[in-house]
N, C-alpha and C. Protein backbone atom coordinates (compact mmCIF):
# COMPACT_ATOMS: atom_id res chain seq x y z
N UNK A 1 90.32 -74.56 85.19
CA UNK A 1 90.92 -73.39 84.56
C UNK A 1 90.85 -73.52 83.03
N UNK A 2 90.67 -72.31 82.21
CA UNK A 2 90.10 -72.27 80.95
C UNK A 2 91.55 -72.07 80.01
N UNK A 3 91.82 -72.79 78.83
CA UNK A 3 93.09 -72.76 78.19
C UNK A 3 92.62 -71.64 77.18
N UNK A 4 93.43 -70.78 76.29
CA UNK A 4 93.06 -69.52 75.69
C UNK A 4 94.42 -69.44 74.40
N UNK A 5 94.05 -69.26 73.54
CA UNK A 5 95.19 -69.16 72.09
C UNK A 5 94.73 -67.65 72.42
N UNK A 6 96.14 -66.73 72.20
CA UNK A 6 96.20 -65.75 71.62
C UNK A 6 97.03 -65.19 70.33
N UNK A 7 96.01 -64.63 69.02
CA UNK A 7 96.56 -64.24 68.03
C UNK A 7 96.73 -62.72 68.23
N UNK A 8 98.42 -62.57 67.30
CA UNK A 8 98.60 -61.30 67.45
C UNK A 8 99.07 -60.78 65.94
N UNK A 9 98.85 -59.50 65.26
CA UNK A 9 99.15 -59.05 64.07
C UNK A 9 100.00 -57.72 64.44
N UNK A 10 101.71 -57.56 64.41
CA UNK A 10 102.18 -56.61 65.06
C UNK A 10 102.70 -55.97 64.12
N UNK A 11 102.51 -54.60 64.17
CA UNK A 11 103.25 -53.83 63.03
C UNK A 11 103.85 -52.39 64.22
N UNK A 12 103.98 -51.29 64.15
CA UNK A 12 104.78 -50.71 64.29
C UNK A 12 104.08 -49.59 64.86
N UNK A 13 103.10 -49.47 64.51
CA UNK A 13 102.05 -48.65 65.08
C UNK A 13 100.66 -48.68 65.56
N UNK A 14 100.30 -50.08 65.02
CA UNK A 14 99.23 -50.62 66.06
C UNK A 14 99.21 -52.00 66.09
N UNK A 15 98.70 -53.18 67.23
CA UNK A 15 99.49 -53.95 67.26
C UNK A 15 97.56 -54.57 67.72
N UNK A 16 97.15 -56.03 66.65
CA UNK A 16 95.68 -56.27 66.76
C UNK A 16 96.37 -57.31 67.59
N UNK A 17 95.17 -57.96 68.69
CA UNK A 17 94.93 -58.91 69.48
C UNK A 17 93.36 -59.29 69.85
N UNK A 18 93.62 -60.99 69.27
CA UNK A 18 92.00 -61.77 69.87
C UNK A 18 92.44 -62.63 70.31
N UNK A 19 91.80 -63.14 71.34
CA UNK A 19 91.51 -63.94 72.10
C UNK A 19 90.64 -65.19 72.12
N UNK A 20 91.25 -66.41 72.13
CA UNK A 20 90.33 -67.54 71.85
C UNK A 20 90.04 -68.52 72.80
N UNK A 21 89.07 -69.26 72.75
CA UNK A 21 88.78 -70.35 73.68
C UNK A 21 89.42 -71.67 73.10
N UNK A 22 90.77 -71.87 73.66
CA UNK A 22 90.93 -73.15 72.92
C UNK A 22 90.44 -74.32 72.49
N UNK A 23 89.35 -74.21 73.49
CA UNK A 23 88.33 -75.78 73.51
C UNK A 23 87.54 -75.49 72.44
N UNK A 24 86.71 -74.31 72.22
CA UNK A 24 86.01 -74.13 71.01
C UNK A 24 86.03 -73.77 69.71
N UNK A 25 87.03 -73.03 69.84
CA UNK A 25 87.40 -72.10 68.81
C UNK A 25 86.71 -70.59 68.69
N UNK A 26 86.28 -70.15 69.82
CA UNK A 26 84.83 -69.41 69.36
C UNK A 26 85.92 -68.04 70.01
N UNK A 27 85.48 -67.03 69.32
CA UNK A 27 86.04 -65.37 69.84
C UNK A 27 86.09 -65.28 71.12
N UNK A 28 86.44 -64.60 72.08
CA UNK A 28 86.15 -64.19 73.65
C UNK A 28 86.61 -62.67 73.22
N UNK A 29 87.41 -61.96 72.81
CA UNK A 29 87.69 -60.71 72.79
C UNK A 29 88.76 -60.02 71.69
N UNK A 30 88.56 -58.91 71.39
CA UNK A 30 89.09 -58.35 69.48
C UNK A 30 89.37 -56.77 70.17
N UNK A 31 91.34 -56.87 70.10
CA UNK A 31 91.67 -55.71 70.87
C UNK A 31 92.73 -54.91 70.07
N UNK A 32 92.89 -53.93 70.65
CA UNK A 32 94.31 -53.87 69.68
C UNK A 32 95.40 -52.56 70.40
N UNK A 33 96.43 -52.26 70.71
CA UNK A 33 97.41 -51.65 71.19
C UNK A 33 98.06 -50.68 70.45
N UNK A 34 97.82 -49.47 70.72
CA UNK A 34 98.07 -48.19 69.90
C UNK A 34 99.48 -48.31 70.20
N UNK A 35 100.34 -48.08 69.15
CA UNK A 35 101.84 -47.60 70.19
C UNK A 35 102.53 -46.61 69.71
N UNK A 36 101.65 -45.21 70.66
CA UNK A 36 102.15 -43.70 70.78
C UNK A 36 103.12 -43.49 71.27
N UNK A 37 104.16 -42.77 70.65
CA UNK A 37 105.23 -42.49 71.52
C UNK A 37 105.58 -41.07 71.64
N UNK A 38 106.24 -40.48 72.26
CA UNK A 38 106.59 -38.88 72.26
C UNK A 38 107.43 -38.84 71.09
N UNK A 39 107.09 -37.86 70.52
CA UNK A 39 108.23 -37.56 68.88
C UNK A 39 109.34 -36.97 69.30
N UNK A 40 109.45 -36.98 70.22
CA UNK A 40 110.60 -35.76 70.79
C UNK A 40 111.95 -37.51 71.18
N UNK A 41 111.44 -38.47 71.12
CA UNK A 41 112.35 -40.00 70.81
C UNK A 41 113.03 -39.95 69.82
N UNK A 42 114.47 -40.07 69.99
CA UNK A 42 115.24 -39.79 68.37
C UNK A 42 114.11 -41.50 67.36
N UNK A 43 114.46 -41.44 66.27
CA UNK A 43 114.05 -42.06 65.41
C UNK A 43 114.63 -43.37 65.86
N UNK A 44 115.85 -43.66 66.12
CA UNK A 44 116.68 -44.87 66.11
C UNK A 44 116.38 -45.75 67.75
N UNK A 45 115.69 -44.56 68.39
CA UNK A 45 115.42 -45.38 69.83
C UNK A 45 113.82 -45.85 70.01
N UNK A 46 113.00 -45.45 68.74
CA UNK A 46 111.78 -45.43 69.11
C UNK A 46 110.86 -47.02 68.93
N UNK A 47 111.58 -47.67 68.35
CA UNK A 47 111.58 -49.30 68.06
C UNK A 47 111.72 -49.94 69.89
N UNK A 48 112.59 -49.51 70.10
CA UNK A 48 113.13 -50.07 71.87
C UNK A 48 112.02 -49.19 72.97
N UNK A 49 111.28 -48.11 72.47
CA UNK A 49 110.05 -47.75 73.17
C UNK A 49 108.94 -48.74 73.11
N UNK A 50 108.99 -48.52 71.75
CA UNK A 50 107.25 -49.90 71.88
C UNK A 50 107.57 -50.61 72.24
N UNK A 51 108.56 -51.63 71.81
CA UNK A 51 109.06 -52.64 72.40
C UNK A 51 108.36 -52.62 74.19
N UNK A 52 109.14 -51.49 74.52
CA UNK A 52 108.36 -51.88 76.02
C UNK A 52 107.38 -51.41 76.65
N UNK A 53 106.59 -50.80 75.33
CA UNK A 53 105.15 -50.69 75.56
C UNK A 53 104.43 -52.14 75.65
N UNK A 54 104.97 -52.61 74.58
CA UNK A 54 104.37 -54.33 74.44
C UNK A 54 104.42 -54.84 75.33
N UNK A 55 105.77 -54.54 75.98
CA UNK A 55 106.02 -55.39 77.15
C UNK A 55 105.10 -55.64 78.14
N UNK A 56 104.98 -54.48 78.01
CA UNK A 56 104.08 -54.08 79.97
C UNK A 56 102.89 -54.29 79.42
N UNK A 57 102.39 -54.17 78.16
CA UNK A 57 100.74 -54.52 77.75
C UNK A 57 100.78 -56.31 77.55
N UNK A 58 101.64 -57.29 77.35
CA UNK A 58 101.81 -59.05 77.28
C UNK A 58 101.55 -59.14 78.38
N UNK A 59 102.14 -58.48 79.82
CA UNK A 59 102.27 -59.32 80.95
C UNK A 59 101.22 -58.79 81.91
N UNK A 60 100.77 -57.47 81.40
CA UNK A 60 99.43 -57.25 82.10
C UNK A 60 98.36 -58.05 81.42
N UNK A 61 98.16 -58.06 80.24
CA UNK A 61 97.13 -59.13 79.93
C UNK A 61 97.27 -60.71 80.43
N UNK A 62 98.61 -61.16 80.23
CA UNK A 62 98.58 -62.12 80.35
C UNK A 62 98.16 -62.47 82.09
N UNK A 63 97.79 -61.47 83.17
CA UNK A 63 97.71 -61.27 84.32
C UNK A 63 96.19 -60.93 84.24
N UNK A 64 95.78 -60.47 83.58
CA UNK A 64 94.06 -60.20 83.35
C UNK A 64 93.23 -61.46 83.45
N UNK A 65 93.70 -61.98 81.72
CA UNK A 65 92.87 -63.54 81.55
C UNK A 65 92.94 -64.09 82.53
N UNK A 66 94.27 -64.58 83.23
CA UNK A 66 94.15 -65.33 84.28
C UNK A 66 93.03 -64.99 85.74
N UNK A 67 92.58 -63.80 85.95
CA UNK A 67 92.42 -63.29 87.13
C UNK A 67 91.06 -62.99 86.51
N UNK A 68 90.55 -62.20 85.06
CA UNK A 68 89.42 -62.17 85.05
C UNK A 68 88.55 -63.15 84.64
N UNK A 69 89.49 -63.65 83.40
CA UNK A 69 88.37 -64.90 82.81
C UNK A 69 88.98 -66.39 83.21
N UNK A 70 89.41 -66.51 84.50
CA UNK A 70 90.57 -67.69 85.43
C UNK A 70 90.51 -68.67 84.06
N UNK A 71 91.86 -68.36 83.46
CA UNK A 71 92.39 -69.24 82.91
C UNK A 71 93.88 -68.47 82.24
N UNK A 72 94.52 -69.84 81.48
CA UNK A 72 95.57 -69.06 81.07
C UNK A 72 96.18 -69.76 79.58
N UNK A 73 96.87 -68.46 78.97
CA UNK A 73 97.10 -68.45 77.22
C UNK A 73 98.16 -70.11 77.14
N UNK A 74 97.57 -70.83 76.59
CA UNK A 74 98.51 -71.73 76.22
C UNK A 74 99.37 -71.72 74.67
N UNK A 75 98.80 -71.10 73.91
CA UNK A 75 99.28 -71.10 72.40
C UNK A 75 99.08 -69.57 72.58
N UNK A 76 100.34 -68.95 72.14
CA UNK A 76 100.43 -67.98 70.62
C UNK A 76 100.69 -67.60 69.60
N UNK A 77 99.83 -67.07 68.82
CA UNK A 77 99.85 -67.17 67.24
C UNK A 77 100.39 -65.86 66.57
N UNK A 78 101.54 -65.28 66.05
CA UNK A 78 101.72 -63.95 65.46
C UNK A 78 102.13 -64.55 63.90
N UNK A 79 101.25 -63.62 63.32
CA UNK A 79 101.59 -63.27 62.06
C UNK A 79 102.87 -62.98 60.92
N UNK A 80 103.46 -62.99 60.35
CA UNK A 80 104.75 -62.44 60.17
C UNK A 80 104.41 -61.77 59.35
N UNK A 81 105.57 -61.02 59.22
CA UNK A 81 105.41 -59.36 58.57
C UNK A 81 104.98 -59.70 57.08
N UNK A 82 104.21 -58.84 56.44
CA UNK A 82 104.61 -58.79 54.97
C UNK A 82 105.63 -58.10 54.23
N UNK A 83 106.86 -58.70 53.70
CA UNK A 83 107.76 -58.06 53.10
C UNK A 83 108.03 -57.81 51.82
N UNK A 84 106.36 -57.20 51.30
CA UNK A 84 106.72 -57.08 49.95
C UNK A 84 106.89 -55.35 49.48
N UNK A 85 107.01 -55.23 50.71
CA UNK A 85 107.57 -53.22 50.41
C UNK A 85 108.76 -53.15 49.31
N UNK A 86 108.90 -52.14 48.65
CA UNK A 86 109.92 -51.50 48.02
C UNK A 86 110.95 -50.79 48.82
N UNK A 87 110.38 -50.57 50.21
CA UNK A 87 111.49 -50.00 50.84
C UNK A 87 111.94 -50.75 51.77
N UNK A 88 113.00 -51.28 51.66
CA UNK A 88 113.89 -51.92 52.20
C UNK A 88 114.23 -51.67 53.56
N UNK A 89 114.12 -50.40 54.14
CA UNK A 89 113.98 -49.55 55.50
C UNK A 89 113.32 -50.54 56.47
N UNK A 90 111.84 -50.54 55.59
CA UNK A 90 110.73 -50.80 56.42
C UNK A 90 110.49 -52.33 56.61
N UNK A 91 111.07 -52.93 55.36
CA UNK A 91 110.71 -54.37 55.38
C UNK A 91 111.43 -54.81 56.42
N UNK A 92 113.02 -54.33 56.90
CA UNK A 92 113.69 -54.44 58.10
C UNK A 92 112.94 -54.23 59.47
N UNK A 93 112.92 -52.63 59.66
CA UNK A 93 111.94 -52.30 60.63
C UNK A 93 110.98 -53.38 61.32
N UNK A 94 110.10 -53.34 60.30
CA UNK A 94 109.02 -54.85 60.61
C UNK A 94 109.06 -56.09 60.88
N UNK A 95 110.35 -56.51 60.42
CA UNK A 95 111.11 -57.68 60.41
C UNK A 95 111.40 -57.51 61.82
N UNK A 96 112.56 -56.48 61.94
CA UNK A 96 113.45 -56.75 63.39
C UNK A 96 112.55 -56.69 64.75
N UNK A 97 111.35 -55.72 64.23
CA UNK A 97 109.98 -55.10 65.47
C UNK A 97 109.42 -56.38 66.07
N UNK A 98 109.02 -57.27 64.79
CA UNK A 98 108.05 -58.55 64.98
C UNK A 98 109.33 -59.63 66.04
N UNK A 99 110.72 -59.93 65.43
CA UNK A 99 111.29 -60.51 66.28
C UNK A 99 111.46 -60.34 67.84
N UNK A 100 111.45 -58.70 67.84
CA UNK A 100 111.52 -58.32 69.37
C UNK A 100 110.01 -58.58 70.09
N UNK A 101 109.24 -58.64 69.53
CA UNK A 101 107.72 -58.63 70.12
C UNK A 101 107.64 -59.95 70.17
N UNK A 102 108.24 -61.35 69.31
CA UNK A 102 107.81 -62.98 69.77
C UNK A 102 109.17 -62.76 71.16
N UNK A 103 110.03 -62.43 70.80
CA UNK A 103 110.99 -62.66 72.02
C UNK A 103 110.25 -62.04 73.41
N UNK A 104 109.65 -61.09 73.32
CA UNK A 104 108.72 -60.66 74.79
C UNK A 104 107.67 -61.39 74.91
N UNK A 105 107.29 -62.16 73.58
CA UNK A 105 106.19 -63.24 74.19
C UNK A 105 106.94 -64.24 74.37
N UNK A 106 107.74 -64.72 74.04
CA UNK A 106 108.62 -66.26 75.14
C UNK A 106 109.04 -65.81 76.27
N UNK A 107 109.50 -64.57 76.44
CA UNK A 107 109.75 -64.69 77.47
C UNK A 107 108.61 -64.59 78.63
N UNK A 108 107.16 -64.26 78.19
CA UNK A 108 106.53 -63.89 78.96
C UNK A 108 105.58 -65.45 79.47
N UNK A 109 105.52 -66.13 78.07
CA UNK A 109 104.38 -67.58 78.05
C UNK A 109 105.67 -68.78 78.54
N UNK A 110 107.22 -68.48 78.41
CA UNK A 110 108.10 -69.54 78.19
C UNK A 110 107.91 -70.75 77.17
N UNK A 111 107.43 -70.31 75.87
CA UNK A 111 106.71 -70.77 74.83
C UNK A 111 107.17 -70.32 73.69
N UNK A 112 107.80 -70.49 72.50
CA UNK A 112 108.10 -69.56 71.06
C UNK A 112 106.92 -69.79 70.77
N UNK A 113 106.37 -68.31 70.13
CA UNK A 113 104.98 -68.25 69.62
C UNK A 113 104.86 -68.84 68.28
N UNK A 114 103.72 -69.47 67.78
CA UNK A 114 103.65 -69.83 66.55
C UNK A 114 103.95 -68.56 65.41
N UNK A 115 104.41 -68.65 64.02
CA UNK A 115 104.34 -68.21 63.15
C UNK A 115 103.15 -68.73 62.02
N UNK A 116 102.92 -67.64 61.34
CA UNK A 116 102.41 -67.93 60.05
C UNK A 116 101.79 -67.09 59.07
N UNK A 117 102.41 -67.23 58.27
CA UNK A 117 102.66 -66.13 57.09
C UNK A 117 101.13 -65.33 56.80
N UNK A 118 101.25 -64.43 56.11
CA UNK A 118 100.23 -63.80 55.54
C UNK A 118 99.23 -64.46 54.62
N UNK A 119 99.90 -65.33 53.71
CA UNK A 119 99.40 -66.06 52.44
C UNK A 119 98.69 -67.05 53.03
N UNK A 120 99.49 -68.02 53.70
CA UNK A 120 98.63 -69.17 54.60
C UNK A 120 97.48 -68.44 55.49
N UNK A 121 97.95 -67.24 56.03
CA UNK A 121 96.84 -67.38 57.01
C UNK A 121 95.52 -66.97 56.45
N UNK A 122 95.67 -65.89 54.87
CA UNK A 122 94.68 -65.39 54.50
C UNK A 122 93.94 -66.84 53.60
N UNK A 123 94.86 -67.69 53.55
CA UNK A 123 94.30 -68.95 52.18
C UNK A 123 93.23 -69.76 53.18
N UNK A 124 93.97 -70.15 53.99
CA UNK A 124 93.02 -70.72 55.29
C UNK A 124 91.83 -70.06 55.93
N UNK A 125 92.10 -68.85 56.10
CA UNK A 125 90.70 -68.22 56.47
C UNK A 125 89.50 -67.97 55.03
N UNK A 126 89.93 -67.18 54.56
CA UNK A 126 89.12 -67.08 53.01
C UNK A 126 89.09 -68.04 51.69
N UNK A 127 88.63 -69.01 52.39
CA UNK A 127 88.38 -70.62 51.46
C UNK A 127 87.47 -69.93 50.35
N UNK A 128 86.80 -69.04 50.52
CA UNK A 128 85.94 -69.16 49.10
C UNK A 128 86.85 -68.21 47.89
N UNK A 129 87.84 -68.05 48.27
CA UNK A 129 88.93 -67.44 47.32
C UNK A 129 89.64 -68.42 46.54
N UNK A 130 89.70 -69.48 47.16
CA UNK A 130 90.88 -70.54 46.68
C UNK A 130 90.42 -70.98 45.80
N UNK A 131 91.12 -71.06 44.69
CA UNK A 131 91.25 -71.94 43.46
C UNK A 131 91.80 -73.17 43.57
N UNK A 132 91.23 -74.01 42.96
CA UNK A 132 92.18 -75.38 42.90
C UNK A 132 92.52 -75.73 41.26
N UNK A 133 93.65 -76.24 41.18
CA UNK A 133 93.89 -76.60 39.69
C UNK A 133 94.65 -77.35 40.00
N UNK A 134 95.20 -78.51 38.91
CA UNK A 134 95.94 -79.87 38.81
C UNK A 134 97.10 -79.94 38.05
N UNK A 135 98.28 -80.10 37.98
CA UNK A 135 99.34 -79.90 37.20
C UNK A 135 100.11 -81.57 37.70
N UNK A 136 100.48 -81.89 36.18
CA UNK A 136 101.11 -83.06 36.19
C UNK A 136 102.96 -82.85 36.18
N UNK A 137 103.70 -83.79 37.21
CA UNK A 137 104.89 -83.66 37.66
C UNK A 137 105.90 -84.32 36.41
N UNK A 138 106.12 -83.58 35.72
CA UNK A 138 106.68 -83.82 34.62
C UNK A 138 107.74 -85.23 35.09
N UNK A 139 108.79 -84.85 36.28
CA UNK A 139 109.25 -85.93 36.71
C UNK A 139 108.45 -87.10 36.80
N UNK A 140 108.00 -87.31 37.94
CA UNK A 140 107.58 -88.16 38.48
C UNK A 140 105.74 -88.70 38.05
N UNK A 141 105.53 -87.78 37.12
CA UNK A 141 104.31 -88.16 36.65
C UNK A 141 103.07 -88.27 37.54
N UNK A 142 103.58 -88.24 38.52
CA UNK A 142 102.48 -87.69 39.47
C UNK A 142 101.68 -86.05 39.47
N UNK A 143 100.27 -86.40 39.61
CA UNK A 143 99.55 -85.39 39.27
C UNK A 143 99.43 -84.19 40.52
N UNK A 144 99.99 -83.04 40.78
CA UNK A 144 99.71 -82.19 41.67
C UNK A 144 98.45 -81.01 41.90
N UNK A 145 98.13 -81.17 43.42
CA UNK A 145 97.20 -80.24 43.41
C UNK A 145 97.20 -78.90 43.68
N UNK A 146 97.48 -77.84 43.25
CA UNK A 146 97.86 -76.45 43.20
C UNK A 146 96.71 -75.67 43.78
N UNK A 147 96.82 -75.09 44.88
CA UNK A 147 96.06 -74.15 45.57
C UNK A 147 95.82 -72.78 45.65
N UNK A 148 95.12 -71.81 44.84
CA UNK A 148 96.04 -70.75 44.78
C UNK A 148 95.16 -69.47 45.15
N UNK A 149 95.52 -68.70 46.04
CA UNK A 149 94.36 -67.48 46.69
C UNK A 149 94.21 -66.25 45.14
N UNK A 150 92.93 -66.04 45.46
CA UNK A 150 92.36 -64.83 43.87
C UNK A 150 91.92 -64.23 44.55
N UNK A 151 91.83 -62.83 44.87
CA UNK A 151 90.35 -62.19 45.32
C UNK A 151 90.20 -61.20 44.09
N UNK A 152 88.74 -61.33 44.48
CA UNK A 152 87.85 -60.27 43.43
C UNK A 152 88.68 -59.05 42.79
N UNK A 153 88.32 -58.93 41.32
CA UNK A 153 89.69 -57.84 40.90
C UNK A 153 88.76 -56.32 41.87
N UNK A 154 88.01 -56.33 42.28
CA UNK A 154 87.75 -54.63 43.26
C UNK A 154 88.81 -54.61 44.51
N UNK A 155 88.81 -55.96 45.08
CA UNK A 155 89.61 -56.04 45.86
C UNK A 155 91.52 -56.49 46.16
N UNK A 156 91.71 -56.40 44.94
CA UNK A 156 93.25 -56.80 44.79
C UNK A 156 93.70 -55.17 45.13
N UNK A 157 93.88 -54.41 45.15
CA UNK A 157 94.51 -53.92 46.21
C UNK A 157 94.10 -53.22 47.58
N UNK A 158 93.10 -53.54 47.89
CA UNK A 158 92.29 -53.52 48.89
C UNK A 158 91.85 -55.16 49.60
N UNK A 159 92.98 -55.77 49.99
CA UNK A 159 92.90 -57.27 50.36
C UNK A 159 92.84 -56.82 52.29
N UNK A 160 93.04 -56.28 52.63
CA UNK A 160 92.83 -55.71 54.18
C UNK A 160 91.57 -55.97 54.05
N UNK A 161 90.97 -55.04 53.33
CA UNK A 161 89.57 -54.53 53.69
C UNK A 161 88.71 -55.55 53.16
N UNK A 162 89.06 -56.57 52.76
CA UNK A 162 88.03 -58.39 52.55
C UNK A 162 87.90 -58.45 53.36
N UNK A 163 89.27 -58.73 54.42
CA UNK A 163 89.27 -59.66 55.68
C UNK A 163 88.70 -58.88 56.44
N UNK A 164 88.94 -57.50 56.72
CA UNK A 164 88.10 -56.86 57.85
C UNK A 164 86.79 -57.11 57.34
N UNK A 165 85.98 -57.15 56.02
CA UNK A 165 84.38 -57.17 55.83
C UNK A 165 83.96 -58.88 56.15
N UNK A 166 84.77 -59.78 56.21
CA UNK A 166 84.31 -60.77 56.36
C UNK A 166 84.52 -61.06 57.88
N UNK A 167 85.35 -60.01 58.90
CA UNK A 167 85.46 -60.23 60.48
C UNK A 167 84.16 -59.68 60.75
N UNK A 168 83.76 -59.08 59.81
CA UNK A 168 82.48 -58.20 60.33
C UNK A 168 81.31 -59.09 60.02
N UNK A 169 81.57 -59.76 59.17
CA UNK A 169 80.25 -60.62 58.88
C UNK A 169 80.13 -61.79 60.17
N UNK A 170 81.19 -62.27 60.21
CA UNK A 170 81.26 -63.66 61.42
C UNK A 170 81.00 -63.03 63.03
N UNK A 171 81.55 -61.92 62.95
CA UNK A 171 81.50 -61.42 64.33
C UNK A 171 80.73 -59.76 64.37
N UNK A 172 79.19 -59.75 64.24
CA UNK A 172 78.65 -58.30 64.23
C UNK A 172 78.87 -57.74 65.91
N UNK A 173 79.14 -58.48 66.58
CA UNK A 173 79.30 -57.68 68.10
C UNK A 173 80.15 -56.64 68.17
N UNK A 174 81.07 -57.20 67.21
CA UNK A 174 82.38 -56.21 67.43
C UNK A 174 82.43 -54.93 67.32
N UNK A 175 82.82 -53.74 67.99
CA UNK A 175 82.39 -52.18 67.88
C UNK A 175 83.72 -51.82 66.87
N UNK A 176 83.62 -51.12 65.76
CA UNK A 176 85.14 -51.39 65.07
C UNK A 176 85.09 -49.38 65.65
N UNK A 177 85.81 -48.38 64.77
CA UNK A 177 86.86 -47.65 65.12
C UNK A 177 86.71 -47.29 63.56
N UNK A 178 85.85 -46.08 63.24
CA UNK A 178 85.44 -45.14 61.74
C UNK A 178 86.19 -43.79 62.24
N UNK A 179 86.67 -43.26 60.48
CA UNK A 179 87.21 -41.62 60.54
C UNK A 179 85.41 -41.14 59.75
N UNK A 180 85.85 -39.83 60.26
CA UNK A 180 85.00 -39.49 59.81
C UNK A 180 84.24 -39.10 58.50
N UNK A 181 84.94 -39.59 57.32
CA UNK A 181 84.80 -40.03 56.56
C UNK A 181 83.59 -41.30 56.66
N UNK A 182 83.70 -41.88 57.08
CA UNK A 182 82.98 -43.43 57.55
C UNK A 182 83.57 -44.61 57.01
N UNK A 183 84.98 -44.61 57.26
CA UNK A 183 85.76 -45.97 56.59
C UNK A 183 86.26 -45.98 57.34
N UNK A 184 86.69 -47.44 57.68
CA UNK A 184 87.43 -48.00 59.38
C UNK A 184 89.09 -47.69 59.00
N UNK A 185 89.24 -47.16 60.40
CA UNK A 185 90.49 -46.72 60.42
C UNK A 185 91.49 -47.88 60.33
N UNK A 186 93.08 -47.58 60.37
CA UNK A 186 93.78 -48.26 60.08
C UNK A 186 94.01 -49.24 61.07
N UNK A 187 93.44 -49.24 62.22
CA UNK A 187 94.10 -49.85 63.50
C UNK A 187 92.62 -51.37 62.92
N UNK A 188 92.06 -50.89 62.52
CA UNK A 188 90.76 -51.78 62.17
C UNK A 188 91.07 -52.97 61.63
N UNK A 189 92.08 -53.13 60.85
CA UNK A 189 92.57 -53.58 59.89
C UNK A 189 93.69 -54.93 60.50
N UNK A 190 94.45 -53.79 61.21
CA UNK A 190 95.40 -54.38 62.54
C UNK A 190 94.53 -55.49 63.06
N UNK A 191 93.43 -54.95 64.01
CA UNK A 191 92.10 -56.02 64.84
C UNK A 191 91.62 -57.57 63.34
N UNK A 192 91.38 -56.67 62.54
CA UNK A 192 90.91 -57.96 61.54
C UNK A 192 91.82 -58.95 61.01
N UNK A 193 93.12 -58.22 61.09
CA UNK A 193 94.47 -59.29 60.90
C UNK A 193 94.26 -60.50 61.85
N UNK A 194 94.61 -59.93 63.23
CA UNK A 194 95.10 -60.78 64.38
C UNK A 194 93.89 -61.59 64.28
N UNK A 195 92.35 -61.27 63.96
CA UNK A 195 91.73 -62.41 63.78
C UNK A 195 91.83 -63.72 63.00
N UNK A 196 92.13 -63.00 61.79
CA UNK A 196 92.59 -64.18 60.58
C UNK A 196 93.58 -64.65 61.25
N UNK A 197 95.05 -64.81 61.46
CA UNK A 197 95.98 -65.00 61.90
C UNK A 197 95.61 -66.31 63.17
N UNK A 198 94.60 -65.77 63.73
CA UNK A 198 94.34 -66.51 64.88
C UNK A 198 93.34 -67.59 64.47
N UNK A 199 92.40 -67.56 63.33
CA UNK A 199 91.24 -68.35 63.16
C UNK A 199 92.41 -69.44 62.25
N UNK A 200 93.21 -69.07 61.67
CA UNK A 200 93.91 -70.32 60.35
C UNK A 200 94.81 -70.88 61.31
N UNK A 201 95.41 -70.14 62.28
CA UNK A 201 96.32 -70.98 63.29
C UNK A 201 95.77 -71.77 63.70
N UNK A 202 94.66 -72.23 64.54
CA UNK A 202 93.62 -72.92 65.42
C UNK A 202 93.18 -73.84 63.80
N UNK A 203 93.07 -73.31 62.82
CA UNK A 203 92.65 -73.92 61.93
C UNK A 203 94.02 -75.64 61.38
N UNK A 204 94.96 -74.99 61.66
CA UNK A 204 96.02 -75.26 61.37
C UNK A 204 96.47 -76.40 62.83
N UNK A 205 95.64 -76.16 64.00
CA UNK A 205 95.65 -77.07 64.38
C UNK A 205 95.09 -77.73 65.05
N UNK A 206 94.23 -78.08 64.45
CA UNK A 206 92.82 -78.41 64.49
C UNK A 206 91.55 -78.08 65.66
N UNK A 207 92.01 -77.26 65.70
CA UNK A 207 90.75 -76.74 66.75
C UNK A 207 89.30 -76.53 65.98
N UNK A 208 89.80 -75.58 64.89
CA UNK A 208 88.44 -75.27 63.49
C UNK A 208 88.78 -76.23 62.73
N UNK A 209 87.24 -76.90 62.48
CA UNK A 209 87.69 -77.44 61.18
C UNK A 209 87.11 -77.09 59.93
């Protein structure tokens, strides 16, 4: 039977998932979970809808892998929110959403899923961003090594759309999801998260090196 990491990037309205071979590190599948709800849901109940949209989409997958590709998820990896909004609403929202979505994955793997931040996961995946510089410990006189993520000034506020162009470079199989405009939609973004998320986790423990 085949062991499988799954990374997940959950936000509120679309929720990315890939799938890994733990032994290799190598992709098996790049998905992601719309979560539509009827608007006619007061506002304050519609958090406890997805919620168990997720639900029923963790434990049917987690019933898939096993049955289609016979094996089963030993590690999962979710992302944590970014809370650098101005609105305080949302940074909650995302906050409280992501807690309810690892709690349906323990309860589903009997496992707390890994965490790991945005910064780590993007520093770890996009090594050719990182800066290194040296700063001496005024205390202790010991010399420190300071690590610090830059991307290209076109892309500082467009840092999504790195990581999705560089999921696209490592992985051309992938069919992504264009408006008609011809720029990948937002759920795209979602899918290219849960990859990063999932490649620095595995990275993080040592599966990639």
């Amino acid at each position: 039977m085949e062991n499988y990491v799954w990374s997940l990037d959950i936000s509120t309205t679309n929720i990315g998932s890939a799938l890994w071979d733990k032994k290799t590190g190598k992709l098996i599948e790049l998905k992601h979970l719309e979560l539509k709800i009827d608007k006619t849901i007061p506002v304050h109940e519609r958090d406890i809808h997805k919620a168990e949209m997720f639900k029923k989409y963790v434990f049917e997958y987690k019933t898939r892998v096993l049955e289609k590709l016979n094996g089963i998820i030993t590690d999962v990896i979710v992302e944590e929110p970014l809370g650098g909004s101005n609105n305080q609403n949302t940074v909650s929202l995302l906050f409280g959403f992501n807690g309810m979505c690892r709690y349906i994955l323990y309860s589903a793997f009997g496992k707390i899923p890994s965490k790991i931040s945005v910064y780590e996961s993007r520093k770890l995946f996009l090594t050719e961003l990182v800066k290194v510089s040296h700063k001496k410990n005024k205390k202790t006189g010991d010399v420190e090594r300071i690590e610090t993520l830059s991307f290209p000034v076109e892309y500082k506020t467009e840092k999504k759309l790195y990581v999705w162009k560089k999921v696209c470079k490592l992985e051309p199989q992938i069919e992504w999801f264009y408006k008609q405009d011809g720029k990948p939609k937002d759920l795209c973004f979602d899918m290219s998260d849960a990859y990063c998320c999932g490649y620095s986790g595995m990275k993080r423990m040592g599966i990639i090196k």
